[in-house]
PDB file of N, CA and C in Angstrom:
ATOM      1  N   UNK A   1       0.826  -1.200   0.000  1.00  0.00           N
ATOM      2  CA  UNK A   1       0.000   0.000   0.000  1.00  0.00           C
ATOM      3  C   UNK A   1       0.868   1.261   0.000  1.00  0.00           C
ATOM      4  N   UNK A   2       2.364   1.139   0.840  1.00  0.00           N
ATOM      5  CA  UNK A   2       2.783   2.459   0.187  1.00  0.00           C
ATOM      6  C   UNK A   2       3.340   2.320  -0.770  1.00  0.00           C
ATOM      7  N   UNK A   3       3.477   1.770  -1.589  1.00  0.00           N
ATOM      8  CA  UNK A   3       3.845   1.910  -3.270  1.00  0.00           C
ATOM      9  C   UNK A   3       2.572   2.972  -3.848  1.00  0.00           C
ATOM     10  N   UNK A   4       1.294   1.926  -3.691  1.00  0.00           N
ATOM     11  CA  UNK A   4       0.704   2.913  -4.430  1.00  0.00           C
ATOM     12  C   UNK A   4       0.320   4.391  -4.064  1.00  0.00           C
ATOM     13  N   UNK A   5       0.528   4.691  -2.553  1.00  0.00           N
ATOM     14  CA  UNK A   5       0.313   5.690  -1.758  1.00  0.00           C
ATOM     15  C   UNK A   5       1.530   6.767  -2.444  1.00  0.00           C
ATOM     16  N   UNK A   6       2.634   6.594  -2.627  1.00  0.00           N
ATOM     17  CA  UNK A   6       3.569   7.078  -3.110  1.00  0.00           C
ATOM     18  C   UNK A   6       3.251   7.760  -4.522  1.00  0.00           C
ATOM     19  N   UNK A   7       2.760   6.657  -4.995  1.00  0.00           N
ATOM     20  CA  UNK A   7       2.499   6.918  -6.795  1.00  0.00           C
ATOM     21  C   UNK A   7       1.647   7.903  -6.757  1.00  0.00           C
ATOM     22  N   UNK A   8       0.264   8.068  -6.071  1.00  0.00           N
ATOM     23  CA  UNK A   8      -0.612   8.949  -5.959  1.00  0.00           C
ATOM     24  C   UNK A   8      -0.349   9.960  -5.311  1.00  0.00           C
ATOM     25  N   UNK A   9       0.389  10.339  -4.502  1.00  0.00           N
ATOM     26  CA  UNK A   9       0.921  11.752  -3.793  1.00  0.00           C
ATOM     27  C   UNK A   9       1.735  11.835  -5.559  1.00  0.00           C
ATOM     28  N   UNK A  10       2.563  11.058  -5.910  1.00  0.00           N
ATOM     29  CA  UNK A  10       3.223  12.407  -7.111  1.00  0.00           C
ATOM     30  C   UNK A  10       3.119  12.315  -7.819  1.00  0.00           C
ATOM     31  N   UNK A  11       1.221  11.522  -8.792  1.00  0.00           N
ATOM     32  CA  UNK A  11       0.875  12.051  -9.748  1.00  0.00           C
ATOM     33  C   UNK A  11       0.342  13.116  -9.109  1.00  0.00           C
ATOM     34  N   UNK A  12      -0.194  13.115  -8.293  1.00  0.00           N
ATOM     35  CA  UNK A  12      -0.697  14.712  -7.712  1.00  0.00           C
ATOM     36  C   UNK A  12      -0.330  15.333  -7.702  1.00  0.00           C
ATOM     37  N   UNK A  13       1.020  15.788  -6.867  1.00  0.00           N
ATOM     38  CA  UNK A  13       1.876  16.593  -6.979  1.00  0.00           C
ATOM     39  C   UNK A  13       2.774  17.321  -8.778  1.00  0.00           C
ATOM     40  N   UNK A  14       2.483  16.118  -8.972  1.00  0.00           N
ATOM     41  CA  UNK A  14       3.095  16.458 -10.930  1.00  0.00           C
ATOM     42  C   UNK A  14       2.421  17.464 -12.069  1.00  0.00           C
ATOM     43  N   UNK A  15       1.475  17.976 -11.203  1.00  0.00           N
ATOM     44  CA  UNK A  15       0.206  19.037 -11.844  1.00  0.00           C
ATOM     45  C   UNK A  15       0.096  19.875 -10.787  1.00  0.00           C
ATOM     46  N   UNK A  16       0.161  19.964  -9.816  1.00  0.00           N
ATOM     47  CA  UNK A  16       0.325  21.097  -8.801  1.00  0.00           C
ATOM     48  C   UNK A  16      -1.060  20.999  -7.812  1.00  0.00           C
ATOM     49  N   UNK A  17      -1.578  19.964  -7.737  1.00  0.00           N
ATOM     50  CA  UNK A  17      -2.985  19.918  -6.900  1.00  0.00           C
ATOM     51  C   UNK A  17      -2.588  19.660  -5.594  1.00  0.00           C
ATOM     52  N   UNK A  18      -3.226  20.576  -4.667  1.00  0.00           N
ATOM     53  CA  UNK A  18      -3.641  20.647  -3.417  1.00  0.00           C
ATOM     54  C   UNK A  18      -4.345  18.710  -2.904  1.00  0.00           C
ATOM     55  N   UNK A  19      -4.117  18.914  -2.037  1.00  0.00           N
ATOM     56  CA  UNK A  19      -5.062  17.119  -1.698  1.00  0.00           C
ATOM     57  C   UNK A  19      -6.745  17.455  -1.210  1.00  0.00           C
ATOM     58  N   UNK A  20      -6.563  19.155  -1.004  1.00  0.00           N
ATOM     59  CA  UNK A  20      -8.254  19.337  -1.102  1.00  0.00           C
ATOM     60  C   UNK A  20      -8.865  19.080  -2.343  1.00  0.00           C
ATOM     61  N   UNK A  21      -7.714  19.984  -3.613  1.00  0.00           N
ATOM     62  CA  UNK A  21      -8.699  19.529  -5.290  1.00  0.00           C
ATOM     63  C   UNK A  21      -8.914  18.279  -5.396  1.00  0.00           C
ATOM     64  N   UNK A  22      -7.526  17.754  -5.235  1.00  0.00           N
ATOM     65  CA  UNK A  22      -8.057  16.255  -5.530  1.00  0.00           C
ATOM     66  C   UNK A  22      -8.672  15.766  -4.889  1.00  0.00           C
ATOM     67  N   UNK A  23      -9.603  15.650  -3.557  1.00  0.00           N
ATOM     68  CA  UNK A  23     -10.435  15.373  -3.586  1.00  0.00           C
ATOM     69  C   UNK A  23     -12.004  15.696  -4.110  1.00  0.00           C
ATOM     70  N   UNK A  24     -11.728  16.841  -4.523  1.00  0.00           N
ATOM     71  CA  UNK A  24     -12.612  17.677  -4.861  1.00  0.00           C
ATOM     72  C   UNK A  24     -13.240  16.687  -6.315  1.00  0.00           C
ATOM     73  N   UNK A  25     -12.254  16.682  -7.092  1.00  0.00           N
ATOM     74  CA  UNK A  25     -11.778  15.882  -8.062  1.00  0.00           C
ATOM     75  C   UNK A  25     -12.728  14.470  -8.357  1.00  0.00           C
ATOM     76  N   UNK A  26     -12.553  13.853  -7.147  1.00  0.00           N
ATOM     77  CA  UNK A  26     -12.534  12.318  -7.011  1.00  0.00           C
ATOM     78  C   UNK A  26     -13.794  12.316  -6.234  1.00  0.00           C
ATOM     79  N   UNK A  27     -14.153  13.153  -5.579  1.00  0.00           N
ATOM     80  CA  UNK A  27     -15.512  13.321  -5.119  1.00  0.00           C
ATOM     81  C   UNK A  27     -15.373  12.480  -3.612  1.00  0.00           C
ATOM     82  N   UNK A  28     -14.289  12.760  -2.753  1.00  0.00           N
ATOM     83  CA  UNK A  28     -14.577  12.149  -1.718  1.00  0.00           C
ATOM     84  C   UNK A  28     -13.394  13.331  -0.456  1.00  0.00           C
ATOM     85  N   UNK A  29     -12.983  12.884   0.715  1.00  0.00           N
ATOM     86  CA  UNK A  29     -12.821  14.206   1.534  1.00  0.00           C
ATOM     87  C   UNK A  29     -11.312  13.868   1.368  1.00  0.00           C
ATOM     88  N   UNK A  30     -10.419  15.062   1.830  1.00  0.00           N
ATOM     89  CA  UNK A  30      -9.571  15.704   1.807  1.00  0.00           C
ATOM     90  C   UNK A  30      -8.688  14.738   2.680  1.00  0.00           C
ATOM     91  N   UNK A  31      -8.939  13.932   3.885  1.00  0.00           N
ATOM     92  CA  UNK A  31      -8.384  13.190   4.665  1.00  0.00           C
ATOM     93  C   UNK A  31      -8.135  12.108   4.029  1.00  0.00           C
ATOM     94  N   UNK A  32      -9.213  11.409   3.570  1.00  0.00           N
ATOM     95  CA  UNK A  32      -9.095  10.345   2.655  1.00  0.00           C
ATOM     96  C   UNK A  32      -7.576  10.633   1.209  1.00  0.00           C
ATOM     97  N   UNK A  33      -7.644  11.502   1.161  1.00  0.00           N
ATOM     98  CA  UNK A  33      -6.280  11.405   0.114  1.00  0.00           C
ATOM     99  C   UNK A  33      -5.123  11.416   0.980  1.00  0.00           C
ATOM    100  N   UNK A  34      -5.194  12.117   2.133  1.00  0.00           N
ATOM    101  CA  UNK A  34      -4.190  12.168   2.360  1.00  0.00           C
ATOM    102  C   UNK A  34      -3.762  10.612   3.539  1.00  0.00           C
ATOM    103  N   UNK A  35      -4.684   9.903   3.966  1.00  0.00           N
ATOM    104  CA  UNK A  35      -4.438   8.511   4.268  1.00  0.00           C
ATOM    105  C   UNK A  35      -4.087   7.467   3.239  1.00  0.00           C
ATOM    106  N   UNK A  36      -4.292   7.506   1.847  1.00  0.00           N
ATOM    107  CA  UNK A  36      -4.113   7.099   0.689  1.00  0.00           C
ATOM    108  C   UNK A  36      -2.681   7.613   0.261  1.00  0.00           C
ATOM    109  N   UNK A  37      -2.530   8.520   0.574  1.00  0.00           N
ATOM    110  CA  UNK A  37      -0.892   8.892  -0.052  1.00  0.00           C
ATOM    111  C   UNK A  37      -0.149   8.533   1.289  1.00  0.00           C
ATOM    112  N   UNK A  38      -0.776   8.362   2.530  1.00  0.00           N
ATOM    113  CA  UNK A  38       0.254   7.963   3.718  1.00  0.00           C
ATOM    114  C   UNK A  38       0.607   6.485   3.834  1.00  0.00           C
ATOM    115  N   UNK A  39      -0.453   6.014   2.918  1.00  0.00           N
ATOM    116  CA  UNK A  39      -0.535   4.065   2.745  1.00  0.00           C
ATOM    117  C   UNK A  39      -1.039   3.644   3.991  1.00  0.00           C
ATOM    118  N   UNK A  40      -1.731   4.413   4.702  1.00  0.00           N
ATOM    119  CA  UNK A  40      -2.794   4.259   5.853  1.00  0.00           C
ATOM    120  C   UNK A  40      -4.023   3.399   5.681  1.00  0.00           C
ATOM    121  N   UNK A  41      -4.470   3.796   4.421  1.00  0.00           N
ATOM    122  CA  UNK A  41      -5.914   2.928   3.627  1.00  0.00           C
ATOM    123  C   UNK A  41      -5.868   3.424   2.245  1.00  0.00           C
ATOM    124  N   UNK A  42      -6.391   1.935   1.594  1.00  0.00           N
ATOM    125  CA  UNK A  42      -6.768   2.122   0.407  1.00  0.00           C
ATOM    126  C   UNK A  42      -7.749   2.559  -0.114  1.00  0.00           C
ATOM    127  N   UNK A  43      -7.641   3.231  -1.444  1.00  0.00           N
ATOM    128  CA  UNK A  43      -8.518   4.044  -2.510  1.00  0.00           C
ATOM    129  C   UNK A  43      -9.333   2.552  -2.859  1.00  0.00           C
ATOM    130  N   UNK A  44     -11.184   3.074  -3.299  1.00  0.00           N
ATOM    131  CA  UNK A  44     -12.221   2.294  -3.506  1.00  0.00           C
ATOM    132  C   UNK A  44     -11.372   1.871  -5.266  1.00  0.00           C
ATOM    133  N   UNK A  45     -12.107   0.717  -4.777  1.00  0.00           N
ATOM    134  CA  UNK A  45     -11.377   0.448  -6.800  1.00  0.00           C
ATOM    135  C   UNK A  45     -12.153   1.828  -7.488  1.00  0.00           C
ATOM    136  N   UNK A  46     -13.023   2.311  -7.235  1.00  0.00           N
ATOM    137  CA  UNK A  46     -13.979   3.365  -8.138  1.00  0.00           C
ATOM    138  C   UNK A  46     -12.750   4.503  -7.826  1.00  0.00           C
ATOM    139  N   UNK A  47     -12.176   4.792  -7.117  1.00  0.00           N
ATOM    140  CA  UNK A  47     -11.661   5.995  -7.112  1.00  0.00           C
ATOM    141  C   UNK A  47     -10.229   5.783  -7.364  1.00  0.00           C
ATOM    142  N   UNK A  48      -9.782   4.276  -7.670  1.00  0.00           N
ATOM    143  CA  UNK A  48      -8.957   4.242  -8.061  1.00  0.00           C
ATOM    144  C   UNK A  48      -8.817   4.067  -9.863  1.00  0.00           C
ATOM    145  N   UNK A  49     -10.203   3.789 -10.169  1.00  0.00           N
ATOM    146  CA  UNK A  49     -10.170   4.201 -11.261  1.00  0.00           C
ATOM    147  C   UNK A  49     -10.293   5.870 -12.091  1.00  0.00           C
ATOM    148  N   UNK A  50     -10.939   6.063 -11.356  1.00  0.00           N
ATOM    149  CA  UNK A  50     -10.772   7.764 -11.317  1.00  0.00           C
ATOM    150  C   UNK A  50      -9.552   8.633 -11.258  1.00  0.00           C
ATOM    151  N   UNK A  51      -8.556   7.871 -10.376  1.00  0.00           N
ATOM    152  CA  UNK A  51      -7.121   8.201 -10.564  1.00  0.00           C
ATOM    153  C   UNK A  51      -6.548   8.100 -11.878  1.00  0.00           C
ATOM    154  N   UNK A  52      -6.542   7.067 -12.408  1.00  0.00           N
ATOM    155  CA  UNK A  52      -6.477   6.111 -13.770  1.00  0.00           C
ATOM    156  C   UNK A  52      -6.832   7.059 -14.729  1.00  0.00           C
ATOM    157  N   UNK A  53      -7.973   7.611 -15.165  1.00  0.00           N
ATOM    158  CA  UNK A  53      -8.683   8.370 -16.031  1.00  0.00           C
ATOM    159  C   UNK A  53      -8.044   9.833 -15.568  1.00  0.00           C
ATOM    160  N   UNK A  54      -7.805  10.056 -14.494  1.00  0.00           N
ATOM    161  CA  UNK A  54      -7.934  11.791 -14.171  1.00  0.00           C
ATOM    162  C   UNK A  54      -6.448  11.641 -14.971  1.00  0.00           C
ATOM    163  N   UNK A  55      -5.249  10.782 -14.698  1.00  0.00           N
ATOM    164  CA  UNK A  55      -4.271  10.787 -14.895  1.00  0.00           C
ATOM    165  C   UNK A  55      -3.639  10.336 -16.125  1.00  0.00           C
ATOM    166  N   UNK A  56      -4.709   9.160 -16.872  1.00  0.00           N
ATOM    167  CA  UNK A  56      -4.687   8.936 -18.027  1.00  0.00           C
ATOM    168  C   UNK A  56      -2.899   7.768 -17.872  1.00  0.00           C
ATOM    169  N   UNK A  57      -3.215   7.094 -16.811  1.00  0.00           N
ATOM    170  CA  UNK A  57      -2.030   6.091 -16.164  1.00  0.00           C
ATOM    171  C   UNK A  57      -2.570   4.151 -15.965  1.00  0.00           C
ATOM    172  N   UNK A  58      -1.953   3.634 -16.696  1.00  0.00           N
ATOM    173  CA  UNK A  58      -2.648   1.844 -16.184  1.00  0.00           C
ATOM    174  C   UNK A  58      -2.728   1.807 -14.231  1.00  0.00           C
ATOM    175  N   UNK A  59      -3.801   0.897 -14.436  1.00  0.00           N
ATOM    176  CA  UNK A  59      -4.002   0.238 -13.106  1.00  0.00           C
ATOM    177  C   UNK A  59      -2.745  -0.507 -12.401  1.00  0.00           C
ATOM    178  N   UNK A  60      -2.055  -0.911 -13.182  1.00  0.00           N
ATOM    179  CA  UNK A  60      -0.660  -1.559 -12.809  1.00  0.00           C
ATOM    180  C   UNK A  60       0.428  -0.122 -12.575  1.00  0.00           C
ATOM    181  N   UNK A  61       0.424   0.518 -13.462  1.00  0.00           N
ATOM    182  CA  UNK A  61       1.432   1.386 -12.917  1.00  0.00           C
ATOM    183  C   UNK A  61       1.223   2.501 -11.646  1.00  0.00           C
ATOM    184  N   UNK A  62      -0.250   2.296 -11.019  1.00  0.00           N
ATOM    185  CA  UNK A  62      -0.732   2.595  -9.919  1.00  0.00           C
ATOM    186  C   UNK A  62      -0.229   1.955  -9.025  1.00  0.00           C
ATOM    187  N   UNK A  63      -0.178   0.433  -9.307  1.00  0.00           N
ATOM    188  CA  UNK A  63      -0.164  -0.562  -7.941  1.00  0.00           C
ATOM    189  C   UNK A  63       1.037  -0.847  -7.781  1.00  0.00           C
ATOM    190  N   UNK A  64       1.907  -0.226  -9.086  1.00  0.00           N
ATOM    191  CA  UNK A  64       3.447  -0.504  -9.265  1.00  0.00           C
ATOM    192  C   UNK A  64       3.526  -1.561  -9.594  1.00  0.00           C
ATOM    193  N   UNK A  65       3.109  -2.233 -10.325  1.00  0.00           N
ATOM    194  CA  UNK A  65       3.564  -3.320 -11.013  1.00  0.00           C
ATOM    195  C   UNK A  65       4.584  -3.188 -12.675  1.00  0.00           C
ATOM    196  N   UNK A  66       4.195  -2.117 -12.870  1.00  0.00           N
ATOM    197  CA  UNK A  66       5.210  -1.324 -13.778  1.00  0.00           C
ATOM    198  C   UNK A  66       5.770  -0.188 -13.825  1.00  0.00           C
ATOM    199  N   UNK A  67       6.563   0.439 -13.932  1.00  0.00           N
ATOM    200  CA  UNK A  67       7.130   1.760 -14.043  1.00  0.00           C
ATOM    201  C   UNK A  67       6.654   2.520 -15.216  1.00  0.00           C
ATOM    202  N   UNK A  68       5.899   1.686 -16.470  1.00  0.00           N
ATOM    203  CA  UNK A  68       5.393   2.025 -17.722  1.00  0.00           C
ATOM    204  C   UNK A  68       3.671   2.844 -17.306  1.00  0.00           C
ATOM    205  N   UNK A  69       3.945   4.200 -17.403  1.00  0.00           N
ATOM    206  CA  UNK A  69       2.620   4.751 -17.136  1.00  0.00           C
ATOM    207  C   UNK A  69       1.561   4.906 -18.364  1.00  0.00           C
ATOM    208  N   UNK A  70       2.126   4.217 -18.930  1.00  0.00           N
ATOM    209  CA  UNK A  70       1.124   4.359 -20.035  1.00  0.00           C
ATOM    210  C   UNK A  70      -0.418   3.922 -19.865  1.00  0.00           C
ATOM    211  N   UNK A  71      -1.770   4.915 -19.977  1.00  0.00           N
ATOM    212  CA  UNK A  71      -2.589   4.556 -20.176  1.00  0.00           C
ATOM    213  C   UNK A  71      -3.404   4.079 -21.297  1.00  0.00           C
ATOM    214  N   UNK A  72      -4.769   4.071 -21.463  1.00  0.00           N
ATOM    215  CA  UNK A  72      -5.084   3.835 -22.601  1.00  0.00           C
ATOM    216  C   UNK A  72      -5.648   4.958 -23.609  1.00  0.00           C
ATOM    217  N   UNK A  73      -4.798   6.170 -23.358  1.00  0.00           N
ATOM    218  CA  UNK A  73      -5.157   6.852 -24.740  1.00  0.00           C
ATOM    219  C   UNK A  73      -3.690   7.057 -25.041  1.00  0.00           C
ATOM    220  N   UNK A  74      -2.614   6.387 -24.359  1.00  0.00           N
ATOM    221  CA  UNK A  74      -1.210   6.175 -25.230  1.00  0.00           C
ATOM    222  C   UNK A  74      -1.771   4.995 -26.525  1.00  0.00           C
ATOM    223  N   UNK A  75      -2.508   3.630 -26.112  1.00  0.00           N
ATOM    224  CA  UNK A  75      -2.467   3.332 -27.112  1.00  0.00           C
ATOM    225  C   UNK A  75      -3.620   3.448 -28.479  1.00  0.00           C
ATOM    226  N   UNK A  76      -4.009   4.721 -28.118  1.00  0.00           N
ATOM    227  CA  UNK A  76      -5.308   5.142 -29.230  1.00  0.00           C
ATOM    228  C   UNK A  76      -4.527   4.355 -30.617  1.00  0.00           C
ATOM    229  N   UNK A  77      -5.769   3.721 -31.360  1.00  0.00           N
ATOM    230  CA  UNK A  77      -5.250   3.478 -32.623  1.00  0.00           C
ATOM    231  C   UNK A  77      -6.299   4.377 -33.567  1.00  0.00           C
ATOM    232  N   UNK A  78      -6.229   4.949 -34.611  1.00  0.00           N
ATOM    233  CA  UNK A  78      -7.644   5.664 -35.274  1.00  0.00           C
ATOM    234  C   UNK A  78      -8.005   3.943 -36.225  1.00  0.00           C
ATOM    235  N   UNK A  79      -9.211   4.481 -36.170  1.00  0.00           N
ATOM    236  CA  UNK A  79     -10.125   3.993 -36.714  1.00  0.00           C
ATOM    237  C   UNK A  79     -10.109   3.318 -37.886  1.00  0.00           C
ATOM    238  N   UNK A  80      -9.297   4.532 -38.926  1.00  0.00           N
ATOM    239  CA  UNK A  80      -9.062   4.760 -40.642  1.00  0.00           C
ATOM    240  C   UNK A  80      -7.993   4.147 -40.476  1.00  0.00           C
ATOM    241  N   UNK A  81      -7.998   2.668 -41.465  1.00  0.00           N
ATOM    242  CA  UNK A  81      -6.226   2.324 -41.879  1.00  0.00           C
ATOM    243  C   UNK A  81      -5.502   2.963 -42.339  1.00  0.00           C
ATOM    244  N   UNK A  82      -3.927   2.396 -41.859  1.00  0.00           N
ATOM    245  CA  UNK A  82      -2.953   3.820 -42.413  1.00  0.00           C
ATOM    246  C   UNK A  82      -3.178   3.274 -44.228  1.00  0.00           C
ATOM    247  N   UNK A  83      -2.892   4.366 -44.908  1.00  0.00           N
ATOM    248  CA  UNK A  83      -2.968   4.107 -46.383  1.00  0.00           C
ATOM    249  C   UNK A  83      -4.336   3.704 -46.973  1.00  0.00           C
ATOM    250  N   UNK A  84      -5.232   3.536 -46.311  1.00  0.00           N
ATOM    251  CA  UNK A  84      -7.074   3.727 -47.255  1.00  0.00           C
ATOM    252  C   UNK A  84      -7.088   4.793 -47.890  1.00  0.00           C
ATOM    253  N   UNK A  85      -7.998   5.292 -48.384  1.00  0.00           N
ATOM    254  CA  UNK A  85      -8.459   5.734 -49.453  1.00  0.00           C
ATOM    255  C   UNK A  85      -9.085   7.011 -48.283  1.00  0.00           C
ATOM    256  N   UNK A  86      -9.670   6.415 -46.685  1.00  0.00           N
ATOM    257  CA  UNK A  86     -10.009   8.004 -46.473  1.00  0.00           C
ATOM    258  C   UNK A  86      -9.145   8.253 -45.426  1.00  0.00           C
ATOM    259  N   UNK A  87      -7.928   7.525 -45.265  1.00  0.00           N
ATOM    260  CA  UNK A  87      -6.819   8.553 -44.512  1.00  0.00           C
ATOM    261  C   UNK A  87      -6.384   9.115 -45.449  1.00  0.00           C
ATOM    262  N   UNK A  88      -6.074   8.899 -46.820  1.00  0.00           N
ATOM    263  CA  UNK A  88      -5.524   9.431 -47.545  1.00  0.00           C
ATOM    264  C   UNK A  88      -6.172  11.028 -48.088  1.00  0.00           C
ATOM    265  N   UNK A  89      -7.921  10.509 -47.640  1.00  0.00           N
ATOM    266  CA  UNK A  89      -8.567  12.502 -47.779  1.00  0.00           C
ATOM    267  C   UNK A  89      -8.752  13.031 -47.020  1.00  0.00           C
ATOM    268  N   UNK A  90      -8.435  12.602 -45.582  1.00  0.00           N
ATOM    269  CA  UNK A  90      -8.305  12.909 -43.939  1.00  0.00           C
ATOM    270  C   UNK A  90      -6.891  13.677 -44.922  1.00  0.00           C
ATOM    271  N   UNK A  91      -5.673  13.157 -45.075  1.00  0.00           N
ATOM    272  CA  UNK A  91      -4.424  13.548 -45.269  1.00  0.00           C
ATOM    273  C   UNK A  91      -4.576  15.234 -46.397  1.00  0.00           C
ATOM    274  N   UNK A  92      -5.849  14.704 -47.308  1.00  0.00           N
ATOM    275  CA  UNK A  92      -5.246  15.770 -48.273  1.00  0.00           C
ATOM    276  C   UNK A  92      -6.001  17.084 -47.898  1.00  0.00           C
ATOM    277  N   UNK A  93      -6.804  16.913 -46.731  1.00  0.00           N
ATOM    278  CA  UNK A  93      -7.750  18.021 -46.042  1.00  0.00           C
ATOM    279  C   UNK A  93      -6.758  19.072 -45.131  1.00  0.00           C
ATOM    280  N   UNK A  94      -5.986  18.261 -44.643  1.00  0.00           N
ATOM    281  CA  UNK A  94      -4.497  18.536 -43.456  1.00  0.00           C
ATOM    282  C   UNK A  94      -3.878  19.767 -44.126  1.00  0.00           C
ATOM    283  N   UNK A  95      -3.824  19.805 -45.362  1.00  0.00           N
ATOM    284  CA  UNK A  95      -2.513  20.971 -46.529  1.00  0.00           C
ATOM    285  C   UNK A  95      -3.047  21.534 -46.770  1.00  0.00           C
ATOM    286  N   UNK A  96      -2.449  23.093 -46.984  1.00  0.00           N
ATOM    287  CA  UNK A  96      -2.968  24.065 -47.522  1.00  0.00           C
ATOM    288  C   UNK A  96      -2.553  23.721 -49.105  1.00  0.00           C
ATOM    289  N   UNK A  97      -3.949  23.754 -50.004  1.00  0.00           N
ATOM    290  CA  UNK A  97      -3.070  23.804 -51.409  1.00  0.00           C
ATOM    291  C   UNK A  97      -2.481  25.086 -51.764  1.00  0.00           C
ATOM    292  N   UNK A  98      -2.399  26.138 -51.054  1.00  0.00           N
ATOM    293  CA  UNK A  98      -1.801  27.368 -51.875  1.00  0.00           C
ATOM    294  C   UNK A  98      -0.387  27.649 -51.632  1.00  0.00           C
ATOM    295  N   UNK A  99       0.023  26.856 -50.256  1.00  0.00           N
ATOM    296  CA  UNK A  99       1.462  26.200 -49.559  1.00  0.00           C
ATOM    297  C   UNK A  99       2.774  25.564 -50.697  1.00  0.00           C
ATOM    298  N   UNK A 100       3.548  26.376 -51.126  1.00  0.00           N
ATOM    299  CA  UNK A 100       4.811  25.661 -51.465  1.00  0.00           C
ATOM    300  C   UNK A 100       5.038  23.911 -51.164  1.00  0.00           C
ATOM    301  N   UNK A 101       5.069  23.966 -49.856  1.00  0.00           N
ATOM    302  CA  UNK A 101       5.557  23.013 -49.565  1.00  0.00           C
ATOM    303  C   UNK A 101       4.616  22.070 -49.114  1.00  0.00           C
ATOM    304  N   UNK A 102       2.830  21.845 -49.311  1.00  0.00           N
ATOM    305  CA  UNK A 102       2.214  21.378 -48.803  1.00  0.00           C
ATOM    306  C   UNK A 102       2.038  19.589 -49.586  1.00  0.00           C
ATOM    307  N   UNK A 103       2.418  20.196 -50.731  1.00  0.00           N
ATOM    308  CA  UNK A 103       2.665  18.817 -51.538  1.00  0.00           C
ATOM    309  C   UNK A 103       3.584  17.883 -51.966  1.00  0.00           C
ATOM    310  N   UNK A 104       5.191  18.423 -51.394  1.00  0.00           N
ATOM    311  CA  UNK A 104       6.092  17.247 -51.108  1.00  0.00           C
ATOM    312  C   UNK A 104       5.345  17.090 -49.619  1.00  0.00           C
ATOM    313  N   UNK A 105       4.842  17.625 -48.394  1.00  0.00           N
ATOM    314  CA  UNK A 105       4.563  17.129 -47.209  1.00  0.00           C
ATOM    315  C   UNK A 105       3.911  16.142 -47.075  1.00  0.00           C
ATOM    316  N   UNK A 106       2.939  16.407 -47.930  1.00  0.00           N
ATOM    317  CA  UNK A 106       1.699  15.292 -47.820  1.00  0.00           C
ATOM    318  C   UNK A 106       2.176  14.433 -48.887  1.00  0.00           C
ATOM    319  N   UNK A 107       2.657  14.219 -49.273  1.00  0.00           N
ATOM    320  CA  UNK A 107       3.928  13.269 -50.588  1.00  0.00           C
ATOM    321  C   UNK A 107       4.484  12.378 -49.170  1.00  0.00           C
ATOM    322  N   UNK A 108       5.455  13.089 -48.812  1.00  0.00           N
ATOM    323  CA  UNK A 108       5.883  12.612 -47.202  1.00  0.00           C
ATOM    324  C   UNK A 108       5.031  12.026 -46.550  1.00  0.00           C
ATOM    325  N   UNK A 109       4.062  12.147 -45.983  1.00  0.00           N
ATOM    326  CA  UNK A 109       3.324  11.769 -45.020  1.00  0.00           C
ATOM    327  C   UNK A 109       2.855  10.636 -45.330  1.00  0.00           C
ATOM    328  N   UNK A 110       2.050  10.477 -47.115  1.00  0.00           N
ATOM    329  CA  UNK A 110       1.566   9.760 -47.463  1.00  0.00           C
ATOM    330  C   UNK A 110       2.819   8.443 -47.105  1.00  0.00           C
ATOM    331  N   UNK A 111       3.822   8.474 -47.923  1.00  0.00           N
ATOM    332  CA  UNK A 111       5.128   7.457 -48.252  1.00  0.00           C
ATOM    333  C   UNK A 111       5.173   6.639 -46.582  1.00  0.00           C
ATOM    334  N   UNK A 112       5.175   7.581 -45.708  1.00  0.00           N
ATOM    335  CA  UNK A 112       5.208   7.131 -44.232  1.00  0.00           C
ATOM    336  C   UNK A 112       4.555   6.018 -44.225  1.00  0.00           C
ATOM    337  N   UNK A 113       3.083   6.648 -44.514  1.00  0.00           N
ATOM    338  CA  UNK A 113       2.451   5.603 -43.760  1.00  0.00           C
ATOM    339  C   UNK A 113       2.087   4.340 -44.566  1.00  0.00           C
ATOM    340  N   UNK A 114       2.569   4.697 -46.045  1.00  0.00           N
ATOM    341  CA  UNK A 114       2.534   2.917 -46.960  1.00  0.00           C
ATOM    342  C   UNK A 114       3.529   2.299 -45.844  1.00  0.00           C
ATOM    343  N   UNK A 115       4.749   2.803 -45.271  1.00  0.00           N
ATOM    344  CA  UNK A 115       6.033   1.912 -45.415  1.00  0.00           C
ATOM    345  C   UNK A 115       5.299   1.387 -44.084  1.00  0.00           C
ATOM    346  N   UNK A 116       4.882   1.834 -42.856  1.00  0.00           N
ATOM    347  CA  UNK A 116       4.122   1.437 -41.742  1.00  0.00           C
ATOM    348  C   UNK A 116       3.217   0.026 -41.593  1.00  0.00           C
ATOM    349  N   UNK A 117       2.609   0.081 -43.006  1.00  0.00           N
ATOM    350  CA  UNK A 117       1.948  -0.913 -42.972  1.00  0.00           C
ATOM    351  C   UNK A 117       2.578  -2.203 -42.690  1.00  0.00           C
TER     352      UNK A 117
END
């Protein structure tokens, strides 16, 4: 429990919040964070998911099971395959055509994302 007590005092601290906002935040009292960052008692899984989302951090790198904070809008994938037909008018919407250089860019961009595939 103080692993994760640790982790949560300095994602907090890593944005500059008071332990009143964050509770404010998380919707529960001001003591409660700060027994949670002392590893006194644990956060409800609900508010530990709320950590998760506020912070945009995995459940594991909460509990310390990884040092990798990646959440899940690190691994957003879009929707549109790279190289279809409408990333490619997603792509040609991106350039200015009156731009010098907008059409080796998007030349570029395009080449990228064939080789990606």
């Amino acid at each position: 429990m103080k692993e994760l007590g640790e982790r949560l005092r300095i994602l907090r601290e890593s944005v500059k919040l008071s332990q009143v906002k964050m509770a404010e935040l998380l919707g529960v009292k001001q003591s409660s964070i700060n027994r949670y960052e002392q590893g006194q008692s644990a956060p409800s899984l609900e508010t530990l998911v709320k950590y998760a989302d506020y912070f945009d951090v995995s459940m594991d790198y909460l509990f310390a099971r990884t040092d990798n904070p990646q959440g899940k809008l690190y691994e957003y994938r879009p929707k549109i395959a790279a190289g279809s037909d409408e990333m490619k008018q997603f792509i040609e919407m991106c350039f200015d055509p009156q731009s010098p250089m907008s059409e080796k860019l998007k030349q570029t961009l395009l080449q990228i994302m064939e080789e990606d595939k």
